[in-house]
PDB file of N, CA and C in Angstrom:
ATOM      1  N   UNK A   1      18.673  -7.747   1.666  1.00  0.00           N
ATOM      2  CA  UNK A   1      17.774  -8.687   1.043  1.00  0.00           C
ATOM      3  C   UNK A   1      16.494  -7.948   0.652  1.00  0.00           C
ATOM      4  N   UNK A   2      16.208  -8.137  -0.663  1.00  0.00           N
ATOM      5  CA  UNK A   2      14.522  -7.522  -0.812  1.00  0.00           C
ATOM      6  C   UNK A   2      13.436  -8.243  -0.193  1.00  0.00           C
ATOM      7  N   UNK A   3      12.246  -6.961  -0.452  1.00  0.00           N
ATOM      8  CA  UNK A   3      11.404  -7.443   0.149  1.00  0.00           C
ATOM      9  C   UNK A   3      11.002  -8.981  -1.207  1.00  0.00           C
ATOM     10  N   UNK A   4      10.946  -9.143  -2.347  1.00  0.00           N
ATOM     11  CA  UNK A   4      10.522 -10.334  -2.642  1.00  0.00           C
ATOM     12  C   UNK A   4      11.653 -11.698  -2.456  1.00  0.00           C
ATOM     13  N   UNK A   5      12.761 -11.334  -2.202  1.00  0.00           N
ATOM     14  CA  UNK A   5      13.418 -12.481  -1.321  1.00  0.00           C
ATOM     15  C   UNK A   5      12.838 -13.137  -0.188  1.00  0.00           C
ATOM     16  N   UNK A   6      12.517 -11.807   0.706  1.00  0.00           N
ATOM     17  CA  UNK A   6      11.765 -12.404   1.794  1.00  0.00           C
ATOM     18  C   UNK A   6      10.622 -12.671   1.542  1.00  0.00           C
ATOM     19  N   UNK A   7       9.908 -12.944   0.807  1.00  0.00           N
ATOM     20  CA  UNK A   7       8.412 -12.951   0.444  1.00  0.00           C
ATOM     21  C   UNK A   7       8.849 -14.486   0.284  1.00  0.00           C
ATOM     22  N   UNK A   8       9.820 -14.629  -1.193  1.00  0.00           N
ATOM     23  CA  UNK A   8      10.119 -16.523  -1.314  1.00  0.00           C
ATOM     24  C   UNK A   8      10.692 -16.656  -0.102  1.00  0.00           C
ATOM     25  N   UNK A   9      11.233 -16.743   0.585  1.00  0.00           N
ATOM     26  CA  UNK A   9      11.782 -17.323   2.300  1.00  0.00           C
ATOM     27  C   UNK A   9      10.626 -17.752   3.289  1.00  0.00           C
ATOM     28  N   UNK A  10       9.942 -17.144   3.127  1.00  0.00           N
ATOM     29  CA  UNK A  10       8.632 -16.986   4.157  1.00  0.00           C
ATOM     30  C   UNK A  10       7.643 -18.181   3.781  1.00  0.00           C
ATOM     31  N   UNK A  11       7.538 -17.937   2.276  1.00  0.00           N
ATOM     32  CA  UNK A  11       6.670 -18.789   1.984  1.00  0.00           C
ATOM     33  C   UNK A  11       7.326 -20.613   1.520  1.00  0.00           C
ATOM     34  N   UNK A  12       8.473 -20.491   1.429  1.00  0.00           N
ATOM     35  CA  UNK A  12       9.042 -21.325   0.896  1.00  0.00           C
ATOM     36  C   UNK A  12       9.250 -22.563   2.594  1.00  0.00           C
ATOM     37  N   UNK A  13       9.023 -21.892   3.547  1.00  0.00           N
ATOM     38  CA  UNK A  13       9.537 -22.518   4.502  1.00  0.00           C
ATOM     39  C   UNK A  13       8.032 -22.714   5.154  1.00  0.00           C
ATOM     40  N   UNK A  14       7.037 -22.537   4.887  1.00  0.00           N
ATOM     41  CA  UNK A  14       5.941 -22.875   5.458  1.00  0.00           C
ATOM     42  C   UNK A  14       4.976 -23.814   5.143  1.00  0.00           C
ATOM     43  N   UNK A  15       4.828 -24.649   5.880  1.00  0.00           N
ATOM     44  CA  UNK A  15       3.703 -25.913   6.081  1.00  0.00           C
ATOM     45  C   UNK A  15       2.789 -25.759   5.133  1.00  0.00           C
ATOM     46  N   UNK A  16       2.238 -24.570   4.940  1.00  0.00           N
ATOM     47  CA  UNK A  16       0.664 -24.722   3.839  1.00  0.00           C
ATOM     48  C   UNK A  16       1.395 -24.207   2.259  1.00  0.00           C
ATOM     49  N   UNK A  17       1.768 -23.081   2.751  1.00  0.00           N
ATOM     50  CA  UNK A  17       2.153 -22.341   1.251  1.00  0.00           C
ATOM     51  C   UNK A  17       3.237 -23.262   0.455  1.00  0.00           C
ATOM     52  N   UNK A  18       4.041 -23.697   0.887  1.00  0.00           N
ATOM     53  CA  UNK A  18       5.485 -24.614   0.184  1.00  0.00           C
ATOM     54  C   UNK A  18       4.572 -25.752  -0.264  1.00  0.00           C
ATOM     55  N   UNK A  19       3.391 -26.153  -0.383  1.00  0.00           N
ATOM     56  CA  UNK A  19       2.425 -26.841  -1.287  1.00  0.00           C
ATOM     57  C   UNK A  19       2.179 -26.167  -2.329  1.00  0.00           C
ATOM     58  N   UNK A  20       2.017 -25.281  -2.710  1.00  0.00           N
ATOM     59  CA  UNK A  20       1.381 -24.204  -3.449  1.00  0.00           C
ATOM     60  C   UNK A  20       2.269 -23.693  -4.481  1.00  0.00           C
ATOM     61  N   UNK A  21       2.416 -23.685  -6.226  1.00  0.00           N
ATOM     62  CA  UNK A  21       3.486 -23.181  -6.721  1.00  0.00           C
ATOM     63  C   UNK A  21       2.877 -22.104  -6.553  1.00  0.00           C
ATOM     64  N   UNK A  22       3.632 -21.083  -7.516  1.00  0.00           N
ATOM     65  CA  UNK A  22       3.151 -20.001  -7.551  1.00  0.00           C
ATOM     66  C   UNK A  22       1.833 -19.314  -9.008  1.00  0.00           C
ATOM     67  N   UNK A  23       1.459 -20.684  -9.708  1.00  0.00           N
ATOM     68  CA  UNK A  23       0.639 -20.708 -10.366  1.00  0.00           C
ATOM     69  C   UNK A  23      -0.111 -22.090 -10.137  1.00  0.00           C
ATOM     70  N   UNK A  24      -1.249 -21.993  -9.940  1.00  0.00           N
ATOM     71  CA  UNK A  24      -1.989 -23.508  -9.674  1.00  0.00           C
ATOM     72  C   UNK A  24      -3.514 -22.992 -11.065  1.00  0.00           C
ATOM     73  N   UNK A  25      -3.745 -24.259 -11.312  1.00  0.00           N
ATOM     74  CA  UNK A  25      -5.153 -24.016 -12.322  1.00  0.00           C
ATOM     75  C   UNK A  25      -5.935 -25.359 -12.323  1.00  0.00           C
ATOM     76  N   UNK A  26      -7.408 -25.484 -12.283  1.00  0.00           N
ATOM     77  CA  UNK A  26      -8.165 -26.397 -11.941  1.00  0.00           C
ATOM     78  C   UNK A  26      -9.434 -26.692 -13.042  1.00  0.00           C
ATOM     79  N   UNK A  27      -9.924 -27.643 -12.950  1.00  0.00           N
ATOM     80  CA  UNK A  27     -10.968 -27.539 -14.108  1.00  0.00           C
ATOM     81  C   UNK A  27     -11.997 -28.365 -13.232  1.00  0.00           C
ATOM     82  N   UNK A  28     -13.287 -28.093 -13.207  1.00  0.00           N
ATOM     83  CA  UNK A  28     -14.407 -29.464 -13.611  1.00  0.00           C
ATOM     84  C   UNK A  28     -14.789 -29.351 -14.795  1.00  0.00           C
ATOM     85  N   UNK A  29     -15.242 -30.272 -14.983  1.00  0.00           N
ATOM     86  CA  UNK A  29     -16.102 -30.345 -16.360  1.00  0.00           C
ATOM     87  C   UNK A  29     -17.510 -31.099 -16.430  1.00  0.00           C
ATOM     88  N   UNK A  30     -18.755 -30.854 -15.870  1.00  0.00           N
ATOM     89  CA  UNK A  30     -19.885 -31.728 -16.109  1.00  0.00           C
ATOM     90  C   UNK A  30     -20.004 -32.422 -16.957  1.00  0.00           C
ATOM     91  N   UNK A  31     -19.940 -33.819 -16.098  1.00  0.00           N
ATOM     92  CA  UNK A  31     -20.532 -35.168 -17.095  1.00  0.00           C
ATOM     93  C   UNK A  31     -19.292 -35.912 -17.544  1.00  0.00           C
ATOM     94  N   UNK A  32     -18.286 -34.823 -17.000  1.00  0.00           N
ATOM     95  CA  UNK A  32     -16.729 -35.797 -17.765  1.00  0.00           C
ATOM     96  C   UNK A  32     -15.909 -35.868 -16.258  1.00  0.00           C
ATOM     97  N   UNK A  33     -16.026 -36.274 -15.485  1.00  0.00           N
ATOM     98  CA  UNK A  33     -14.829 -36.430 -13.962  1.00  0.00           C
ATOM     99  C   UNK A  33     -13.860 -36.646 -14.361  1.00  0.00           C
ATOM    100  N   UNK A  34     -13.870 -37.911 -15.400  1.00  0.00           N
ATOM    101  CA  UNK A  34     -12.208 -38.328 -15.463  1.00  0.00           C
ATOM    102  C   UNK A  34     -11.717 -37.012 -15.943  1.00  0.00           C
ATOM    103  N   UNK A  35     -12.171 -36.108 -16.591  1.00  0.00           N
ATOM    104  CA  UNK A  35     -11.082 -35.190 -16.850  1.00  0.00           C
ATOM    105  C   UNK A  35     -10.896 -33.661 -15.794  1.00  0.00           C
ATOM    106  N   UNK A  36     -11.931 -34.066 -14.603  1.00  0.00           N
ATOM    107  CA  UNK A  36     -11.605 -33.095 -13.746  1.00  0.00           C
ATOM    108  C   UNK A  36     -10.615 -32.908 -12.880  1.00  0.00           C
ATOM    109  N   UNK A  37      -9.819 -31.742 -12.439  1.00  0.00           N
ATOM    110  CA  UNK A  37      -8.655 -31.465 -11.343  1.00  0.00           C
ATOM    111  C   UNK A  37      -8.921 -30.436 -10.496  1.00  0.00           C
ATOM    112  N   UNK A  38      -8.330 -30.712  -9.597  1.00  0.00           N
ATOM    113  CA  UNK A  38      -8.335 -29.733  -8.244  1.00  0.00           C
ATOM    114  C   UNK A  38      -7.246 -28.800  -7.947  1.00  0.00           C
ATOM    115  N   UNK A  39      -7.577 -27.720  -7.248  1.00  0.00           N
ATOM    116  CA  UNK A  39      -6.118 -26.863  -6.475  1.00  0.00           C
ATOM    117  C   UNK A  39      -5.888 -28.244  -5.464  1.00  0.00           C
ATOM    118  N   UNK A  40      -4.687 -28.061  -5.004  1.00  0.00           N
ATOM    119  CA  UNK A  40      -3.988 -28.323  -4.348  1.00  0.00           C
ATOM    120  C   UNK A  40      -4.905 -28.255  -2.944  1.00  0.00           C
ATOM    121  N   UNK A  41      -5.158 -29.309  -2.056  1.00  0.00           N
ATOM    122  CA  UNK A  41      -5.615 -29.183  -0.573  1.00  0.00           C
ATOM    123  C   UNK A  41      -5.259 -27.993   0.353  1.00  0.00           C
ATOM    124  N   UNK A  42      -3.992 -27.796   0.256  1.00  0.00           N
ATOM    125  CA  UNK A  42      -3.260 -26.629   1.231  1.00  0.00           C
ATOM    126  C   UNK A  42      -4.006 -25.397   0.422  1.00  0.00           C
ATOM    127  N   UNK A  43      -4.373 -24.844  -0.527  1.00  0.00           N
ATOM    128  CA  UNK A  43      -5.802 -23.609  -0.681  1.00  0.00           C
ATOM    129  C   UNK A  43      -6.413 -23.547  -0.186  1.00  0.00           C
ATOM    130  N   UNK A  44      -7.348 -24.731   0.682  1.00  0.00           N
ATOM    131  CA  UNK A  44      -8.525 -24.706   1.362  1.00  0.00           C
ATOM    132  C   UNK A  44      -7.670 -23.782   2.771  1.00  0.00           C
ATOM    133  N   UNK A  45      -6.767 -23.787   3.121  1.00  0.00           N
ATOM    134  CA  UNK A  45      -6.402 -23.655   4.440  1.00  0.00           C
ATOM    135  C   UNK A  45      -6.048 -22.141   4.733  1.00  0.00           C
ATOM    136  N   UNK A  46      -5.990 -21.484   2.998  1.00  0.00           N
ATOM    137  CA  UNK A  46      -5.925 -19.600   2.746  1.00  0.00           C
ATOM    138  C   UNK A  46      -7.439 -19.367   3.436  1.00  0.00           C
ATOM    139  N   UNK A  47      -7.148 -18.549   4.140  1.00  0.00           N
ATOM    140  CA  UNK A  47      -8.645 -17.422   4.851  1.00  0.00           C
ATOM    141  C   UNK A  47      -8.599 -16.362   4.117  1.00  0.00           C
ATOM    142  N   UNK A  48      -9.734 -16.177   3.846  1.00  0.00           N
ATOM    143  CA  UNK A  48     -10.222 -14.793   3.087  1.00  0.00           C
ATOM    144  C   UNK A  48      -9.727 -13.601   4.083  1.00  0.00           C
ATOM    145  N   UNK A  49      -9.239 -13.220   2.930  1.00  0.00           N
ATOM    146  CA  UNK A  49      -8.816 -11.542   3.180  1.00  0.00           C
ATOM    147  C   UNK A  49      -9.416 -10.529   3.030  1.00  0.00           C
ATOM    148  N   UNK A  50      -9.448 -10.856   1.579  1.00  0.00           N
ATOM    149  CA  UNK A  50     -10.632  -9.633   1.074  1.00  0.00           C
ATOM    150  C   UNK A  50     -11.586 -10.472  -0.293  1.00  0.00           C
ATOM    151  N   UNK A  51     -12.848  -9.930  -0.646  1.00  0.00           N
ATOM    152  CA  UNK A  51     -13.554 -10.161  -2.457  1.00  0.00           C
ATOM    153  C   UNK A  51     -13.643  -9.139  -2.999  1.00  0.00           C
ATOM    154  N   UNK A  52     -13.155  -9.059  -4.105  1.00  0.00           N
ATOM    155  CA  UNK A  52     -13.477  -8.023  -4.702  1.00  0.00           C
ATOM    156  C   UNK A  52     -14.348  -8.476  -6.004  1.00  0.00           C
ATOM    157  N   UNK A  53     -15.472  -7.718  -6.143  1.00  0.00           N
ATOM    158  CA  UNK A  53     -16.653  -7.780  -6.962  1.00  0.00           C
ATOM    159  C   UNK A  53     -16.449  -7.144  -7.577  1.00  0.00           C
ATOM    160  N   UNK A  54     -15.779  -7.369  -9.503  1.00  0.00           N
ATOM    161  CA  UNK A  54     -16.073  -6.246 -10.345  1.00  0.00           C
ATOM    162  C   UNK A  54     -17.204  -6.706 -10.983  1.00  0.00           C
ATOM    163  N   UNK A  55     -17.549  -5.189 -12.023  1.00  0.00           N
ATOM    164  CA  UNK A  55     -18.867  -5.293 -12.331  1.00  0.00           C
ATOM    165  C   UNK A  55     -19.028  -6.732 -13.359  1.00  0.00           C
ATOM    166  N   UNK A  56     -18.073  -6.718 -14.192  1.00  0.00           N
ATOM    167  CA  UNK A  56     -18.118  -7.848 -14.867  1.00  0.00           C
ATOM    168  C   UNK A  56     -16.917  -8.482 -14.693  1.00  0.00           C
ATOM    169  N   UNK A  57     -17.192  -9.834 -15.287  1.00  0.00           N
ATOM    170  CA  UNK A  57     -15.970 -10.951 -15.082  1.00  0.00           C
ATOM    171  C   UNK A  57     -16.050 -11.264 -13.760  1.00  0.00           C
ATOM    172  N   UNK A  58     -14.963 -12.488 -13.600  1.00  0.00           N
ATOM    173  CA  UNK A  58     -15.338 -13.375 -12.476  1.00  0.00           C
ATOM    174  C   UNK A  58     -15.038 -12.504 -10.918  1.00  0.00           C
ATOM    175  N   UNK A  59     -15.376 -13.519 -10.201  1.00  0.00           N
ATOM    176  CA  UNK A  59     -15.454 -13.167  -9.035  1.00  0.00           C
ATOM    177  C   UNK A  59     -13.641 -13.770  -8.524  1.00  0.00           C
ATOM    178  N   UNK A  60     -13.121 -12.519  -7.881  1.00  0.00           N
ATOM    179  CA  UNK A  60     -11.613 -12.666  -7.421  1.00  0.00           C
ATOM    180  C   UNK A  60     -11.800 -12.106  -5.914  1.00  0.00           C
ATOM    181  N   UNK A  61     -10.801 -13.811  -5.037  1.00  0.00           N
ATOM    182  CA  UNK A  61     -10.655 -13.570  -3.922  1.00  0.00           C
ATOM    183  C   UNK A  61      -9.725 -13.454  -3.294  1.00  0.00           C
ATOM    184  N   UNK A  62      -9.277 -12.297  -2.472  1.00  0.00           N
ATOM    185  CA  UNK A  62      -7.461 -12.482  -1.407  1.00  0.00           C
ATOM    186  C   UNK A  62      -7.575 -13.387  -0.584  1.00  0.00           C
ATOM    187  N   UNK A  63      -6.708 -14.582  -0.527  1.00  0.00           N
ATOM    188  CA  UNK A  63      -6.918 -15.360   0.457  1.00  0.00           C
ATOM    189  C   UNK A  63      -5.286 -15.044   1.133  1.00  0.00           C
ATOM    190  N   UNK A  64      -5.353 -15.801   2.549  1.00  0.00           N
ATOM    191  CA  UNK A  64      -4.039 -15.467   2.921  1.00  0.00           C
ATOM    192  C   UNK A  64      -3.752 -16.361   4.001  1.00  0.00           C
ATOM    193  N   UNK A  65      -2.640 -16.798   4.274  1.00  0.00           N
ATOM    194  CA  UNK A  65      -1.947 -17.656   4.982  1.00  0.00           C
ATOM    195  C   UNK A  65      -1.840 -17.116   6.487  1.00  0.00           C
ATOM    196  N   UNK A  66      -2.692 -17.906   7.468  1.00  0.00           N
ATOM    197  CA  UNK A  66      -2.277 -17.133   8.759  1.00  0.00           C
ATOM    198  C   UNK A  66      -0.380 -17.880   9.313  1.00  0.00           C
ATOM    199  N   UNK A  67      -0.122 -18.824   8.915  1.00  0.00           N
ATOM    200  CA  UNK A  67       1.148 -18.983   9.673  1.00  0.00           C
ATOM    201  C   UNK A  67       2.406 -18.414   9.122  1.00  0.00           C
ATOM    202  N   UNK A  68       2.068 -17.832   7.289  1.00  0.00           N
ATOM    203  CA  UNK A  68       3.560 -17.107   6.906  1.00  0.00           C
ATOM    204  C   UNK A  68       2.669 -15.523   6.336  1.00  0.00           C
ATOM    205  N   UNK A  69       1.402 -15.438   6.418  1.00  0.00           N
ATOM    206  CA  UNK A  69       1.093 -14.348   5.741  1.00  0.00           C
ATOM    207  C   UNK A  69       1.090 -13.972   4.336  1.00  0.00           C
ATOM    208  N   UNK A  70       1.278 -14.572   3.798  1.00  0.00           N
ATOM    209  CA  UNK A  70       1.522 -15.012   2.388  1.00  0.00           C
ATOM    210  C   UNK A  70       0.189 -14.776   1.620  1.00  0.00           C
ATOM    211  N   UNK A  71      -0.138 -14.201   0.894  1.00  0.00           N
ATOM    212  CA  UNK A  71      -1.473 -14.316   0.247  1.00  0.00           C
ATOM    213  C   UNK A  71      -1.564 -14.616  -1.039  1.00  0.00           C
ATOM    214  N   UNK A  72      -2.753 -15.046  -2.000  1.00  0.00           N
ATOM    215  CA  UNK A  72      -2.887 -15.476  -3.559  1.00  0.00           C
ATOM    216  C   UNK A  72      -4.535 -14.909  -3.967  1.00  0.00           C
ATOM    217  N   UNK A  73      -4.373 -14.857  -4.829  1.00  0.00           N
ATOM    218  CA  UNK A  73      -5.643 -14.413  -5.941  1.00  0.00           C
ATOM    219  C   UNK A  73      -6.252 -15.534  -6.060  1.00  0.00           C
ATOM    220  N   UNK A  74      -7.562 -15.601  -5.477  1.00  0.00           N
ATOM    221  CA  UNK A  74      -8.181 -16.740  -6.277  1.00  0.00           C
ATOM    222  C   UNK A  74      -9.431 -16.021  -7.226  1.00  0.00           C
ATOM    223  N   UNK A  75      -9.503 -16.771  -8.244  1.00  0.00           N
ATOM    224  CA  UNK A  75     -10.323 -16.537  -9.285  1.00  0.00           C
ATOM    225  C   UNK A  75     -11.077 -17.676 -10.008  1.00  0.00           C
ATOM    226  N   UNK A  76     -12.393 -17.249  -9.801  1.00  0.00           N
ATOM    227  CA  UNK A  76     -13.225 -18.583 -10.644  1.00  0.00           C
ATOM    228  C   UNK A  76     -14.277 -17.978 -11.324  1.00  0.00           C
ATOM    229  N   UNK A  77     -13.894 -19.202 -12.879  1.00  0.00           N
ATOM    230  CA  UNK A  77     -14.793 -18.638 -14.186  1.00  0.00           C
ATOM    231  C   UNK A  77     -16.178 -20.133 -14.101  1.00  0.00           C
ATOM    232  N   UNK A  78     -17.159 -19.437 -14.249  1.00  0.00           N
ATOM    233  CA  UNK A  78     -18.306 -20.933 -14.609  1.00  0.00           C
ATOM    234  C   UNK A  78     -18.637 -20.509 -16.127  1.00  0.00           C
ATOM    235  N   UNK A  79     -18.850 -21.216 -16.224  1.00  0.00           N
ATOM    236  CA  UNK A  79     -19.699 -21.338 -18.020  1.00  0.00           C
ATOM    237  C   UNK A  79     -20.643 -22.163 -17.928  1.00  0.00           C
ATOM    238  N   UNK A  80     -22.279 -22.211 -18.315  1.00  0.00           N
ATOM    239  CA  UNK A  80     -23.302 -22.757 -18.541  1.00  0.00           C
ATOM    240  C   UNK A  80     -23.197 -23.715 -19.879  1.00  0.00           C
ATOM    241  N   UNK A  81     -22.980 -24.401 -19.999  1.00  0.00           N
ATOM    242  CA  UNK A  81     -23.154 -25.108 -21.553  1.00  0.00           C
ATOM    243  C   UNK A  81     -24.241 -26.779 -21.388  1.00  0.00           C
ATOM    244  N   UNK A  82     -25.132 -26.788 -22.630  1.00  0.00           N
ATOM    245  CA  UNK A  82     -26.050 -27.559 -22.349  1.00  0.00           C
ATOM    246  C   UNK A  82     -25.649 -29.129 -21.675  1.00  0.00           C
ATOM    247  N   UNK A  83     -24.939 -29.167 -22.929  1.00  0.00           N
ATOM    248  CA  UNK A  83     -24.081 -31.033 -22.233  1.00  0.00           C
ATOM    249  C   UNK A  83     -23.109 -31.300 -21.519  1.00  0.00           C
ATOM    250  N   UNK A  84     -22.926 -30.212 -19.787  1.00  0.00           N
ATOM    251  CA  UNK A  84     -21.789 -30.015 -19.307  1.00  0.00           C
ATOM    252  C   UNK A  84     -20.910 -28.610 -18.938  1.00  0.00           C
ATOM    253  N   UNK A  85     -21.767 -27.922 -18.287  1.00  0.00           N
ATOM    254  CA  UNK A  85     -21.090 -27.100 -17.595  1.00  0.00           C
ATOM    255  C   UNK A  85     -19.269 -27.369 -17.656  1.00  0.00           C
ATOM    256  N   UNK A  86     -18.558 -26.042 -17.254  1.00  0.00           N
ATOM    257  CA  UNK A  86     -17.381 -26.254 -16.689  1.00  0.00           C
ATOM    258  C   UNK A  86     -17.184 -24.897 -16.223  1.00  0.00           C
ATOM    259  N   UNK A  87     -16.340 -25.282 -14.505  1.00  0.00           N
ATOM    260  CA  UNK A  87     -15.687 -24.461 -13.730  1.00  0.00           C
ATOM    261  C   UNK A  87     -14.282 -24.491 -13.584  1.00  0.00           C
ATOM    262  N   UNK A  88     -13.556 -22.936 -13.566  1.00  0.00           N
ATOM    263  CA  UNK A  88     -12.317 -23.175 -13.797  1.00  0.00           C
ATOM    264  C   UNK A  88     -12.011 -22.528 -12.631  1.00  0.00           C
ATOM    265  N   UNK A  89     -10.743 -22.960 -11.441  1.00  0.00           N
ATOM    266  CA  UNK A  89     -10.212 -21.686 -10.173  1.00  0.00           C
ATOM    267  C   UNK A  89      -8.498 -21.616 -10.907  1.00  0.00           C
ATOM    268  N   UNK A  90      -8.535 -20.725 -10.402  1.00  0.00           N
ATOM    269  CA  UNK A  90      -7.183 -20.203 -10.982  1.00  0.00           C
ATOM    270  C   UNK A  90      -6.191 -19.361  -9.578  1.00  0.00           C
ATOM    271  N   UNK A  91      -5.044 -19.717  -9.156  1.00  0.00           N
ATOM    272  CA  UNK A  91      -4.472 -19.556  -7.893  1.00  0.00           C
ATOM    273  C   UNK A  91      -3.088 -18.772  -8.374  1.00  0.00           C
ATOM    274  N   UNK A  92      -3.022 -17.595  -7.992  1.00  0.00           N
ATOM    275  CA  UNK A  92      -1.922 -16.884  -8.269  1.00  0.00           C
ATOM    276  C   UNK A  92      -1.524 -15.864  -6.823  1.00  0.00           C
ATOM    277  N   UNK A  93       0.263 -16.497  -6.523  1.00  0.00           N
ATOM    278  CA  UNK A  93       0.671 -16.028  -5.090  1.00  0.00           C
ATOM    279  C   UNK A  93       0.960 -14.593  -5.556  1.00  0.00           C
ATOM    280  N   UNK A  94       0.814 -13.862  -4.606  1.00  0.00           N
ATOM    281  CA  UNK A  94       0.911 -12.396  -4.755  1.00  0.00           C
ATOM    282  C   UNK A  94       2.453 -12.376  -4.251  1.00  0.00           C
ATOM    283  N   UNK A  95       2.786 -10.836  -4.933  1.00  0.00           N
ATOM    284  CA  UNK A  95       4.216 -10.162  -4.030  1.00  0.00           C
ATOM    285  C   UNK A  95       3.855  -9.127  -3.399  1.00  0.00           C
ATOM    286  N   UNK A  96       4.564  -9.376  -2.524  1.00  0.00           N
ATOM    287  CA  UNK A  96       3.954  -7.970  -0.999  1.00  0.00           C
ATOM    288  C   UNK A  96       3.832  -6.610  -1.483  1.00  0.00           C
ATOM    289  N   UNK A  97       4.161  -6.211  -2.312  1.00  0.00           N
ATOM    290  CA  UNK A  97       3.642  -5.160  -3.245  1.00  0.00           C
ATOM    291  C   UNK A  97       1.899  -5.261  -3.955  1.00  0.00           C
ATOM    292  N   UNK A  98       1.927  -6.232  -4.155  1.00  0.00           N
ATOM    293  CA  UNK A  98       0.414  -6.432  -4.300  1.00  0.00           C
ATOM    294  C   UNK A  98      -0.454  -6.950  -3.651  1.00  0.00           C
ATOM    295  N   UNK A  99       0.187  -7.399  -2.142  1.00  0.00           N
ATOM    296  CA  UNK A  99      -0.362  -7.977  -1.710  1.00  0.00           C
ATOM    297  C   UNK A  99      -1.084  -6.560  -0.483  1.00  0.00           C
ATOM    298  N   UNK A 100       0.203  -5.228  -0.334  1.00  0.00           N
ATOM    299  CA  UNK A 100      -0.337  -4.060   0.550  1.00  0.00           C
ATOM    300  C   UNK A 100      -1.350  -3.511  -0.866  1.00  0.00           C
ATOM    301  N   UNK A 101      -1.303  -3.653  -2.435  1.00  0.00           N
ATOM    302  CA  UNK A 101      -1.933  -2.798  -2.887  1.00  0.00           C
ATOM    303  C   UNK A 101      -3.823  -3.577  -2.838  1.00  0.00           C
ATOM    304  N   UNK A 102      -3.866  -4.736  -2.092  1.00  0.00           N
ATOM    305  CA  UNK A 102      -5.056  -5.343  -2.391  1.00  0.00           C
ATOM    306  C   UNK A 102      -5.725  -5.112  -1.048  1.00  0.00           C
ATOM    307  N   UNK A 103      -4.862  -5.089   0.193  1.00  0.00           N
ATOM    308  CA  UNK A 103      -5.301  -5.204   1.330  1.00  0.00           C
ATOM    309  C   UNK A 103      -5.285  -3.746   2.133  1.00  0.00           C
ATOM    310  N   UNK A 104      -4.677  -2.990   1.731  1.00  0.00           N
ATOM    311  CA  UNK A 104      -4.814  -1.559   2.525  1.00  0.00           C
ATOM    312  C   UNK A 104      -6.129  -0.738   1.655  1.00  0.00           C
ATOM    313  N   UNK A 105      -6.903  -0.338   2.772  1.00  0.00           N
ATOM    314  CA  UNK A 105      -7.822   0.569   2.099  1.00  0.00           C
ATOM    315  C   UNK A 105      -7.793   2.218   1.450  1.00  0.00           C
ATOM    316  N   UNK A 106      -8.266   2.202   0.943  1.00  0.00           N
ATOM    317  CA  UNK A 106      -8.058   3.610  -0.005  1.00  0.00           C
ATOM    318  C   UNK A 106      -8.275   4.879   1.136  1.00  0.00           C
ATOM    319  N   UNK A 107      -7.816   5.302   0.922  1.00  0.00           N
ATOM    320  CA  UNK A 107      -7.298   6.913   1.317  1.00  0.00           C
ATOM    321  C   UNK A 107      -9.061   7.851   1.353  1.00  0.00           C
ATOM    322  N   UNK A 108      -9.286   8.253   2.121  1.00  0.00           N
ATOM    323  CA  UNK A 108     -10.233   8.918   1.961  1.00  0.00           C
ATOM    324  C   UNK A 108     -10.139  10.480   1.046  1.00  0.00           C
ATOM    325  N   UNK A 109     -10.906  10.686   0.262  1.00  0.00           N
ATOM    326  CA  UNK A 109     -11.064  11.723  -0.910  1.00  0.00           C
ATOM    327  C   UNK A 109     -11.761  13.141  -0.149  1.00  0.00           C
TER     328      UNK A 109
END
């Protein structure tokens, strides 16, 4: 069995993550609710792993599942606009290939 078999097994059978597709996307929009949406509740329950701060563009976070280990990208864009801001999060599950290339630290030079 590969390792991304076991990656869907793991996550597919667990309480928080089996909420979670493997793409989730959210909006507010100031001044308009009715047209705002949320991630999914079971996100709140990913613990930070790691942030990574690039110089530009949004801010992206590893969050990760303590009961299957499972981790996802979270990413959120804001935009300033006069009549109504809008914030977007964006939820993407990693494969354990990206999930050792986000979480193991670099090699000393």
């Amino acid at each position: 069995m590969s390792s991304d078999s076991n990656n869907d097994v793991r996550h597919q059978h667990c309480s928080i993550c089996s909420q979670l597709k493997d793409y989730e996307y959210a909006i507010q929009v100031g001044g308009r609710p009715q047209k705002d949406t949320f991630l999914p509740d079971a996100s709140d329950k990913l613990k930070i792993a790691r942030m990574l701060t690039p110089r530009l563009g949004p801010w992206v976070t590893i969050k990760q599942c303590l009961e299957c280990a499972t981790c996802g990208s979270f990413r959120t864009t804001y935009e300033y606009l006069a009549f109504g801001s809008e914030e977007e999060q964006f939820y993407t599950r990693l494969i354990e290939e990206e999930t050792l290339e986000y979480l193991t630290p670099p090699l000393p030079e």
